[in-house]
Protein backbone atom coordinates (compact mmCIF):
# COMPACT_ATOMS: atom_id res chain seq x y z
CA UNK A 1 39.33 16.05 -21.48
CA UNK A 2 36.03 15.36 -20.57
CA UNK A 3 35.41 14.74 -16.89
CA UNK A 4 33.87 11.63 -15.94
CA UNK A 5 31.15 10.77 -14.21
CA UNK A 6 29.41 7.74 -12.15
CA UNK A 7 25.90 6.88 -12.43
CA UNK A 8 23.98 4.03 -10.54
CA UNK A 9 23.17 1.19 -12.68
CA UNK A 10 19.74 1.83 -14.42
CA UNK A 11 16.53 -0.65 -13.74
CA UNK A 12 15.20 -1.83 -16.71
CA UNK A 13 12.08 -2.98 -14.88
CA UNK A 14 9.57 -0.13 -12.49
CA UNK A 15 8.72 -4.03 -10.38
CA UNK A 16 9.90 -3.69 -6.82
CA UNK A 17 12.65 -5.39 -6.12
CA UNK A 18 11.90 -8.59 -4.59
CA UNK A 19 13.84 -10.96 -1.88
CA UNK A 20 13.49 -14.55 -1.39
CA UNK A 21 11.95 -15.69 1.59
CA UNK A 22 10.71 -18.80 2.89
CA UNK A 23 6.86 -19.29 4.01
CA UNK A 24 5.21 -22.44 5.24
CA UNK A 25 1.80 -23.33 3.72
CA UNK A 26 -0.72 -25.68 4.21
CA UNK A 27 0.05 -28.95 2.24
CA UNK A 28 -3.64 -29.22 0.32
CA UNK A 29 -3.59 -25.29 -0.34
CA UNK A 30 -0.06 -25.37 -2.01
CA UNK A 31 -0.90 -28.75 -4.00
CA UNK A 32 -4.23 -27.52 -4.95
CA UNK A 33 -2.26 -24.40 -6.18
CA UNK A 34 0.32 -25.81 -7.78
CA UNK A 35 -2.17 -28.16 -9.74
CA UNK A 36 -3.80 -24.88 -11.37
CA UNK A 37 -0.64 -23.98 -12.14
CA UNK A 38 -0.69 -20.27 -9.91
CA UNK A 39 1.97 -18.19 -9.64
CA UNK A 40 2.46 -18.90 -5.79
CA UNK A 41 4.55 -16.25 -4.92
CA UNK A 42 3.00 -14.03 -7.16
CA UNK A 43 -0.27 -14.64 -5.02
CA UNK A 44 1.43 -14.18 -1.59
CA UNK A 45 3.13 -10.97 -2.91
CA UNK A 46 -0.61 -9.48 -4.05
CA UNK A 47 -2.01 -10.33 -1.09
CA UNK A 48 0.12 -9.37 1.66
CA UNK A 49 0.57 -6.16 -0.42
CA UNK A 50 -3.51 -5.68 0.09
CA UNK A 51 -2.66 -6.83 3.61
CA UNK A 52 0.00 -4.36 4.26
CA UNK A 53 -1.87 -1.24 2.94
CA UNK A 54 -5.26 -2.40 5.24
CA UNK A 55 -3.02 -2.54 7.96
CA UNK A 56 -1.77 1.05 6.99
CA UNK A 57 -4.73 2.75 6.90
CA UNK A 58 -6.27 1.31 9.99
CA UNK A 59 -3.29 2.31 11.63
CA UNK A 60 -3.55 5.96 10.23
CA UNK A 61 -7.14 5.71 10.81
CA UNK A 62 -6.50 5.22 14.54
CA UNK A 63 -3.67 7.02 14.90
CA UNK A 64 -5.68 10.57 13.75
CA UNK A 65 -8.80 9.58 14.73
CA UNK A 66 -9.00 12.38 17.24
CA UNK A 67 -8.05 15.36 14.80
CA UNK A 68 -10.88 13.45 12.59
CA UNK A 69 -13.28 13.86 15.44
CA UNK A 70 -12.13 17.46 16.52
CA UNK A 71 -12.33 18.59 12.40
CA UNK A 72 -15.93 17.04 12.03
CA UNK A 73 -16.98 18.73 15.39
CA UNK A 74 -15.52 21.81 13.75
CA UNK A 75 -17.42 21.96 10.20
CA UNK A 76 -20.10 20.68 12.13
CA UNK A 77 -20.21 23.67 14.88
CA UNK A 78 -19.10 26.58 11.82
CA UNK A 79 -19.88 24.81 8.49
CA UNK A 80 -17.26 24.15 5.66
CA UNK A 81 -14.62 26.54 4.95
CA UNK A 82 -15.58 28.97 2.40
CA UNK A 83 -18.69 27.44 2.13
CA UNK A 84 -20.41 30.46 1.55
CA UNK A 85 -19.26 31.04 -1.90
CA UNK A 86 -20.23 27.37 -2.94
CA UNK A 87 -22.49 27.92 -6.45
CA UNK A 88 -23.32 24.21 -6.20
C-alpha cells in the first residue's frame, strides 16, 4: 500500500495574500475616486508598496552608509579590483 502523504493546499494565484484593513481618507479624495470608478484599495496597496520599498532603501542606505564611504575611499586610494586587466 502506498504511503500517504500531506501537502499544503496549492495557490492558484502568485498575488500576495492580502488582509482587510480599515484606513480613513479624506471625504473629497475618496468621492472623487470613487466617481472615476478606481480601484481604491488597489491604489493604496501600489502605493504604500512604492512607499515601503523607499523607506527600505533609505534605511539600507543609512544603515551602510559608512562601509559605502570606507569602499569608495578604498577604490579611490588603490583603484578597482582587477582593474588592471580591464580591455574596455
Amino acid at each position: 500500500m502506498p504511503a500517504i502523504q500531506a501537502t499544503a493546499p496549492k495557490r492558484r494565484s502568485r498575488q500576495p495574500l492580502k488582509r482587510a484593513t480599515n484606513v480613513t481618507l479624506s471625504a473629497d479624495v475618496l468621492d472623487a475616486a470613487k466617481a472615476l470608478e478606481l480601484n481604491i484599495s488597489q491604489v493604496c496597496d501600489n502605493h504604500l508598496r512604492e512607499v515601503v520599498t523607499q523607506e527600505q532603501e533609505r534605511r539600507w542606505r543609512s544603515e551602510h552608509a559608512d562601509f559605502i564611504v570606507a569602499y569608495n575611499a578604498t577604490i579611490e586610494a588603490e583603484g578597482l579590483p582587477l582593474d588592471q586587466w580591464r580591455t574596455f
